[in-house]
Protein backbone atom coordinates (compact mmCIF):
# COMPACT_ATOMS: atom_id res chain seq x y z
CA UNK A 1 107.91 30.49 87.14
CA UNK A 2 105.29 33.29 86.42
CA UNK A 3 103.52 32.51 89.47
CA UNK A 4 106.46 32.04 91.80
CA UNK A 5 107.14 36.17 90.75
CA UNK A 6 103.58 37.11 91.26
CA UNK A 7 104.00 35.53 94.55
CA UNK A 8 106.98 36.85 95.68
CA UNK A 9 105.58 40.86 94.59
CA UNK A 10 102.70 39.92 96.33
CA UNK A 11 105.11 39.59 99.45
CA UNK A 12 107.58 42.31 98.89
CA UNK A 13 105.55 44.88 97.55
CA UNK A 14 103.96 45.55 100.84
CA UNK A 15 107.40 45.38 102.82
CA UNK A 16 108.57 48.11 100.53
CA UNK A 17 105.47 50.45 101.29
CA UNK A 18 106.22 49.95 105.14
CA UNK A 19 109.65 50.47 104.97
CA UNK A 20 110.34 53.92 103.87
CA UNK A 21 108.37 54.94 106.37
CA UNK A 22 109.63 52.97 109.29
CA UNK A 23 113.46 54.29 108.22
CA UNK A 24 111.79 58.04 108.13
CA UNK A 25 110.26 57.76 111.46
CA UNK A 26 111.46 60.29 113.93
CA UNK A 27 111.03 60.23 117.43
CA UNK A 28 108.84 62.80 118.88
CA UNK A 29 111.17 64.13 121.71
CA UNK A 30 111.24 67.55 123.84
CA UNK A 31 114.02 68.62 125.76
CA UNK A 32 113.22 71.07 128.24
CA UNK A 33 116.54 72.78 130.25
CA UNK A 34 115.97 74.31 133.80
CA UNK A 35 119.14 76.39 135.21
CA UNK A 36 119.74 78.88 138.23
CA UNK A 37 120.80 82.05 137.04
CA UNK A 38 122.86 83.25 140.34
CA UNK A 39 123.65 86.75 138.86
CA UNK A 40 119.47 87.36 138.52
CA UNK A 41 118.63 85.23 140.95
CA UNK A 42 116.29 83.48 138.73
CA UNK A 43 115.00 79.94 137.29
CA UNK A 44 114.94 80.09 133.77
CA UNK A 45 113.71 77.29 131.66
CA UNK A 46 114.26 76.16 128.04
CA UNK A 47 112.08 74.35 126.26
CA UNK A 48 113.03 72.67 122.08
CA UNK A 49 110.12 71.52 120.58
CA UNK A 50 111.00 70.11 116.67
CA UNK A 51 109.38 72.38 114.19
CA UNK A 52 107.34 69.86 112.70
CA UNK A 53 106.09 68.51 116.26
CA UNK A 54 105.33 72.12 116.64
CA UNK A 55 103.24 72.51 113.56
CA UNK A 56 101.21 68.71 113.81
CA UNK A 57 100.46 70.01 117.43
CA UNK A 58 99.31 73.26 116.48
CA UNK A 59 96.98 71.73 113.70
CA UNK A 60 95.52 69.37 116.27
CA UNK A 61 94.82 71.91 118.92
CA UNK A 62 93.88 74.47 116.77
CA UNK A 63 91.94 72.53 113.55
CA UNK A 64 91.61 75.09 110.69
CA UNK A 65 93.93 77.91 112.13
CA UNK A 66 96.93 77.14 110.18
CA UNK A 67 99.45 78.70 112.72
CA UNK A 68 103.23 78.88 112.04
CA UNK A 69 104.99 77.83 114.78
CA UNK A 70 107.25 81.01 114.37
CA UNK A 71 104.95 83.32 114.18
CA UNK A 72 103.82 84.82 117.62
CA UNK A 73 100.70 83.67 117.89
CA UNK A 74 102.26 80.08 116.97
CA UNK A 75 105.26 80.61 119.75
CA UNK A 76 102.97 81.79 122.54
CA UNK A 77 100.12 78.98 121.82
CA UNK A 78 102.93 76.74 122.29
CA UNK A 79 103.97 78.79 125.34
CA UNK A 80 100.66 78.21 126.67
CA UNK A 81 100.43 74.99 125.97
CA UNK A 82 103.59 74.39 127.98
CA UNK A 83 101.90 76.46 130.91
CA UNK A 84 99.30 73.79 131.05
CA UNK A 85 100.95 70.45 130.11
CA UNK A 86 104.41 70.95 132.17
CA UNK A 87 104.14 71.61 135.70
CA UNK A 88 106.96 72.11 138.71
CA UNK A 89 105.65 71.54 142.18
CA UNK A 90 107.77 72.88 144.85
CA UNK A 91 108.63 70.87 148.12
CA UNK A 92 105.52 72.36 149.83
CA UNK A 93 103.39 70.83 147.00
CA UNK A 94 102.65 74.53 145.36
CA UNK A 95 102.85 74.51 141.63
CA UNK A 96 105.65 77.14 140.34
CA UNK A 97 104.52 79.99 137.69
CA UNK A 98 107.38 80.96 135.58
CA UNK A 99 106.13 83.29 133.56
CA UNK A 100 107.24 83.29 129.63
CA UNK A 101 110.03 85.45 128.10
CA UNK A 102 110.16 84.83 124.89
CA UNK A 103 110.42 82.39 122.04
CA UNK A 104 112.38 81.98 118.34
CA UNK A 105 113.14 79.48 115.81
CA UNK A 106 116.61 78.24 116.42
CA UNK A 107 117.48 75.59 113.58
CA UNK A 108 115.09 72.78 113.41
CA UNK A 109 113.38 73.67 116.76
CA UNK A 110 111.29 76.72 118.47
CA UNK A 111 112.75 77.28 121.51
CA UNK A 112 110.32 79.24 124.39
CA UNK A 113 111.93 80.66 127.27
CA UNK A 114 110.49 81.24 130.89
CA UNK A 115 111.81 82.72 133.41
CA UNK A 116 110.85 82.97 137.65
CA UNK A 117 112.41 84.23 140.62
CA UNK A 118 114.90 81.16 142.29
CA UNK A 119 112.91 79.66 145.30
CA UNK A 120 113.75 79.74 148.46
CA UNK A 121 112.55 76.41 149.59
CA UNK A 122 114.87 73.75 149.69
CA UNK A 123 113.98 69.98 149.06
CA UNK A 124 112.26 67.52 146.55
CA UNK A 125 110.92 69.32 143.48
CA UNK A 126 108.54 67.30 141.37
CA UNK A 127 107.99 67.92 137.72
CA UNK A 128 105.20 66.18 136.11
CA UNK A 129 104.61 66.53 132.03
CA UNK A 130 101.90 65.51 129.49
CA UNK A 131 103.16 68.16 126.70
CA UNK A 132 102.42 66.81 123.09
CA UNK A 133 101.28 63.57 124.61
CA UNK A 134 97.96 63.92 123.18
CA UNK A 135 99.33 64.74 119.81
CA UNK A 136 102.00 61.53 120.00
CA UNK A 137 101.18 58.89 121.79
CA UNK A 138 105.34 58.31 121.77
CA UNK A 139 106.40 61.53 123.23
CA UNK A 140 109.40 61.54 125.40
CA UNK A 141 109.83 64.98 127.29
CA UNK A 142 113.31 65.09 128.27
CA UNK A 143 113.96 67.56 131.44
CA UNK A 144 117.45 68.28 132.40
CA UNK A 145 117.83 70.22 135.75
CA UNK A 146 121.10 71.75 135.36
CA UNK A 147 121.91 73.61 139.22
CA UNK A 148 125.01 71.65 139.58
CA UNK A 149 128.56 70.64 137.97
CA UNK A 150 126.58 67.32 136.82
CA UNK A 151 122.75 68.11 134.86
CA UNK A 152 119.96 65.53 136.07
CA UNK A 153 117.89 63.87 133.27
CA UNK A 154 114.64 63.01 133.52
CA UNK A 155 113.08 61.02 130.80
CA UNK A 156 108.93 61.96 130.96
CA UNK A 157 106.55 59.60 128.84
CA UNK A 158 102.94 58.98 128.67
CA UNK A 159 103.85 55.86 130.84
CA UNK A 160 106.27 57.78 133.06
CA UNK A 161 104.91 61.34 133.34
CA UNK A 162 106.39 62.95 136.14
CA UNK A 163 110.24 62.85 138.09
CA UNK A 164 111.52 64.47 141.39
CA UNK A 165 114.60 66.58 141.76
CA UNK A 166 116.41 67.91 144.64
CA UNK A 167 117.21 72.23 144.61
């Protein structure tokens, strides 16, 4: 009887280690917004990055800085690191520049805003994302184009980087 115990520890105990884990596990997901602003004739995008997504990233791409997130040397690395990883090509192929507004912690997420003047060119946008990729191999970058009564969602992964939308 002693040894049918001993076995049966020797088979849970490790199941128990995995598990609290596997229930804690959080998905490693961005949601970036991009609406027309028709009173300032402007794109303006919102990005929501979890704050602890925020932090691992920043200790990866920064090793022994120890940024906060909210801080604004944390917001505009992140800003930047948007800038690179998260681009909008136009229907003419030329990559769009918004330029960044602003940033803040708003509950459980930093939020960074950019902003652009609306194009003019009508067609097939493409956006095209590898943002925290490198830090989670998991990373789902939700975009949601929001220009009419009904948003667009497009679901980015490693796998699936980049989506087309019509403006």
């Amino acid at each position: 009887m002693r040894r049918r115990e001993l076995l049966r520890g020797c088979v849970l105990l490790p199941l128990l280690a995995v598990v609290p884990r596997a229930l804690a596990h959080r998905s490693h997901v961005t949601l970036t917004r991009l609406a027309l602003n028709t009173r300032a004739g402007t794109w303006e995008w919102t990005h929501q990055v979890h704050y602890h997504d925020a932090v691992v990233a920043l200790g990866l791409l920064l090793p022994g800085r120890d940024l906060d997130p909210v801080s604004a040397e944390g917001r505009a690395r992140l800003a930047f690191e948007l800038e690179r990883t998260l681009r909008f090509t136009g229907p003419d192929g030329k990559r769009l520049e918004p330029s960044t507004a602003g940033g803040e912690l708003e509950g459980d997420n930093i939020v960074v805003y950019q902003e652009m003047p609306a194009p003019t060119l009508r067609g097939t946008y493409t956006v095209a994302s590898t943002f925290l990729h490198q830090v989670f191999d998991d990373t789902i970058n939700n975009v949601s184009v929001e220009f009419g009564e009904k948003p667009q969602v497009l679901r980015l992964t490693p796998y699936f980087p980049s989506g087309t939308f019509e403006a």
